[in-house]
C-alpha atoms as a PDB file:
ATOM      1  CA  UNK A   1     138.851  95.783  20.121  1.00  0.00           C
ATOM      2  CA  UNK A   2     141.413  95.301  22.563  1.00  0.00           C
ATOM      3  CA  UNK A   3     142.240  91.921  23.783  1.00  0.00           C
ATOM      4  CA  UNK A   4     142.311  93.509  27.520  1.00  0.00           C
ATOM      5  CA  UNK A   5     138.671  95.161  26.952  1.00  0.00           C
ATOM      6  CA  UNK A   6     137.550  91.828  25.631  1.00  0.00           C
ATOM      7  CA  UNK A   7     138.789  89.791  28.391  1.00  0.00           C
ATOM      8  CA  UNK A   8     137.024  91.726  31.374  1.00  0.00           C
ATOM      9  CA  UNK A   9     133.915  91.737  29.100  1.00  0.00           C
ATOM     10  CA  UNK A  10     133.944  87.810  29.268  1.00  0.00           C
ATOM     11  CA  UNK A  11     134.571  87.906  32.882  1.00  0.00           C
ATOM     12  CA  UNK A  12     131.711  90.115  33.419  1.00  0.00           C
ATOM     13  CA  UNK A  13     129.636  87.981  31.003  1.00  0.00           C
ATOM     14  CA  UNK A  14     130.809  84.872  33.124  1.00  0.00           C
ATOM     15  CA  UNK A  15     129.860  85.935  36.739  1.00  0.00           C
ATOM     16  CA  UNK A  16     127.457  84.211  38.436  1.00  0.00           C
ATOM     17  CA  UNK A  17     124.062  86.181  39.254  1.00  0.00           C
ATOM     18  CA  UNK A  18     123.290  87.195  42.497  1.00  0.00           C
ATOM     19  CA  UNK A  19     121.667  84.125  44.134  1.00  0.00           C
ATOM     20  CA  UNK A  20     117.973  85.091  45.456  1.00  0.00           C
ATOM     21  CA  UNK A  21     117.516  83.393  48.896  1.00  0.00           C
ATOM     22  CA  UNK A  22     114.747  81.254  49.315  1.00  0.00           C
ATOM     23  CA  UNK A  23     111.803  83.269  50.677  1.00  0.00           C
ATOM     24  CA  UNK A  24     112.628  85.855  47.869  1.00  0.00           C
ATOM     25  CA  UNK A  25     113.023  82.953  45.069  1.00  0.00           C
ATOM     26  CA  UNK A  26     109.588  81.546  46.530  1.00  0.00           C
ATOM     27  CA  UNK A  27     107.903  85.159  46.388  1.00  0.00           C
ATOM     28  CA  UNK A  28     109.530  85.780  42.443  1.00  0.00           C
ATOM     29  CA  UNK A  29     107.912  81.983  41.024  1.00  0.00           C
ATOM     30  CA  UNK A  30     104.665  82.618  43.235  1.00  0.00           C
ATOM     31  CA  UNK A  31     104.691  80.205  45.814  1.00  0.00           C
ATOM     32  CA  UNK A  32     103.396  82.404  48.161  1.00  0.00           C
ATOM     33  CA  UNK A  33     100.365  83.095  45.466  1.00  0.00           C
ATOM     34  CA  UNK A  34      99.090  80.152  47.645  1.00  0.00           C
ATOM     35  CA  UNK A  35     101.178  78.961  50.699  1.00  0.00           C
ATOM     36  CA  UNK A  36     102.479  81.139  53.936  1.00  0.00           C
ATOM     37  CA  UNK A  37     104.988  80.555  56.531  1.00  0.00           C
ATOM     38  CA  UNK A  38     102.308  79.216  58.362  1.00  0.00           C
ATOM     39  CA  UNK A  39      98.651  78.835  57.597  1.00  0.00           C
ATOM     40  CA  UNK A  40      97.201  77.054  55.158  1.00  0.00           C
ATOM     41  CA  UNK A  41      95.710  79.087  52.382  1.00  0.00           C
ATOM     42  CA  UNK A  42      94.931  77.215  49.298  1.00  0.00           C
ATOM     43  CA  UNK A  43      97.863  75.140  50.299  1.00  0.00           C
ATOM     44  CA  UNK A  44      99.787  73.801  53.314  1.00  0.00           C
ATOM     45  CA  UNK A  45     101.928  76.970  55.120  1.00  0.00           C
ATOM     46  CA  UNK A  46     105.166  75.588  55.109  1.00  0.00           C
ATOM     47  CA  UNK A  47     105.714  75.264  58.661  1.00  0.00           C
ATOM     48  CA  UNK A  48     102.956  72.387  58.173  1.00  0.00           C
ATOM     49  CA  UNK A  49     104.892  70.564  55.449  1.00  0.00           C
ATOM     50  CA  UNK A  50     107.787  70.841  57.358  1.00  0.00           C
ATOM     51  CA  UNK A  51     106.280  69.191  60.334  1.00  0.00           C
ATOM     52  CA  UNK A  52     104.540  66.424  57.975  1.00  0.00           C
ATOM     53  CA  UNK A  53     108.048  65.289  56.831  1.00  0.00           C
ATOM     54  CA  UNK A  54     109.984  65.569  59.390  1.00  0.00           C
ATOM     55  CA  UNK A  55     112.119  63.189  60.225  1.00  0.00           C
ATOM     56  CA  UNK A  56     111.825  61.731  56.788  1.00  0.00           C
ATOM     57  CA  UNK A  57     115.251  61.269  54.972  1.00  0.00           C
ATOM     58  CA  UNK A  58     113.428  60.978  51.371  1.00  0.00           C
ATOM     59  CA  UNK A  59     111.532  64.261  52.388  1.00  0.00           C
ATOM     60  CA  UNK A  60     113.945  66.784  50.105  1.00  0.00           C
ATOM     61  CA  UNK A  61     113.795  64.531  47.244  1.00  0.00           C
ATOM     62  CA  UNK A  62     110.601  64.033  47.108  1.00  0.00           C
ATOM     63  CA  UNK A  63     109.377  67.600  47.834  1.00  0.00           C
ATOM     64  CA  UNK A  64     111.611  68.929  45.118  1.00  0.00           C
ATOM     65  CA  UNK A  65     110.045  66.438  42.356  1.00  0.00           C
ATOM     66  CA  UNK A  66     106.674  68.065  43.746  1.00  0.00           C
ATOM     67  CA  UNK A  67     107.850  71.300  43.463  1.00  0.00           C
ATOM     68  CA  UNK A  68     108.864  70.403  40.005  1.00  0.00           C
ATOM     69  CA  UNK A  69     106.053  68.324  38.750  1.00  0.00           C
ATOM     70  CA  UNK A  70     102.881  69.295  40.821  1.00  0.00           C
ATOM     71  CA  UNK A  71     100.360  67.352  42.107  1.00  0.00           C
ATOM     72  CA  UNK A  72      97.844  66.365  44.375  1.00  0.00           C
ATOM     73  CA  UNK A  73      96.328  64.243  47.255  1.00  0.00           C
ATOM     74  CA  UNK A  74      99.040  64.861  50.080  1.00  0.00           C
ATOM     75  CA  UNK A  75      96.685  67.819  51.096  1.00  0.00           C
ATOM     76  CA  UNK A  76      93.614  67.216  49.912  1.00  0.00           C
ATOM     77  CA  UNK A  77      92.299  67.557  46.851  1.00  0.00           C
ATOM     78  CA  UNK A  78      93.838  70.687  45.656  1.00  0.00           C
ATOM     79  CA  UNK A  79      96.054  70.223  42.526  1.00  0.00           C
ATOM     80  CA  UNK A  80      99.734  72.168  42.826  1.00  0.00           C
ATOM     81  CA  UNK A  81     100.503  73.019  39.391  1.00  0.00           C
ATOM     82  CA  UNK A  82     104.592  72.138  38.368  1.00  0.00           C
ATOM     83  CA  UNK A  83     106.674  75.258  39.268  1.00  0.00           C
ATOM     84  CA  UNK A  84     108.889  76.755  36.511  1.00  0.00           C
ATOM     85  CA  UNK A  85     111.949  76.550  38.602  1.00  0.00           C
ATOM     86  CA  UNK A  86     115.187  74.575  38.029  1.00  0.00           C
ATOM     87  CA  UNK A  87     115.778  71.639  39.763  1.00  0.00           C
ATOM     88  CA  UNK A  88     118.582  73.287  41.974  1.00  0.00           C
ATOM     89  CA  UNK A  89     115.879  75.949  42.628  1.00  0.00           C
ATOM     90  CA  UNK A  90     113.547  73.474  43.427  1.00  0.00           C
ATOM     91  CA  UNK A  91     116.202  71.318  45.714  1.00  0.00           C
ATOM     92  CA  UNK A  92     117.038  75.028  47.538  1.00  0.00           C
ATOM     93  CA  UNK A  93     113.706  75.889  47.870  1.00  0.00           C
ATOM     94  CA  UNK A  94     112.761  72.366  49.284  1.00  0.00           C
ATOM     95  CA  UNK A  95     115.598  72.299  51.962  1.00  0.00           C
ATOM     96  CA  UNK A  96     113.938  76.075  53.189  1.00  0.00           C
ATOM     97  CA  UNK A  97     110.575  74.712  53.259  1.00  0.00           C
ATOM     98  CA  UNK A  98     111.742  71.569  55.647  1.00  0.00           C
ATOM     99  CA  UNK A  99     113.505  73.891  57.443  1.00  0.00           C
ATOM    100  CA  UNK A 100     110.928  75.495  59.121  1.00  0.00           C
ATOM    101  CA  UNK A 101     110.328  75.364  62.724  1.00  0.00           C
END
């Protein structure tokens, strides 16, 4: 093969995918199976987290691990089962969430 055909095919190969925002990347690893913008529905909407930790500087960090590793007892008794998302996924999707107003 050429070396020119070869080079543009690694190129291609190497290009980042088209980053999903966060509502869409929530919507594709089924957050929204049981949140909303919000109302609660099995879980907080997120407008209610958001207002829960606001204000809190260890609020990202800490929502992210729970993103990541699931859990329980912040909202009741409800578990949140770990989300199979990356932790930069779960960082982005955290910084959305605490976004809302």
């Amino acid at each position: 093969m050429p070396l020119r055909f070869l080079a543009c095919l690694a190129f291609v190969a190497a290009a980042p995918v088209w980053a999903l925002t966060p509502q869409q990347l929530a919507n594709s690893k089924g957050c929204m199976a049981c949140h909303s913008m919000s109302q609660k529905i099995v879980g907080p909407g997120f407008k209610q987290v958001a207002d829960k930790y606001r204000g809190d500087k260890s609020a990202p960090a800490k929502l992210a691990a729970k993103i990541r590793k699931g859990g329980s007892g912040v909202w009741g008794t409800m578990v949140m089962p770990p989300a199979a998302v990356s932790e930069a996924e779960a960082q982005q999707l955290a910084s959305w969430i605490l976004s809302q107003k």
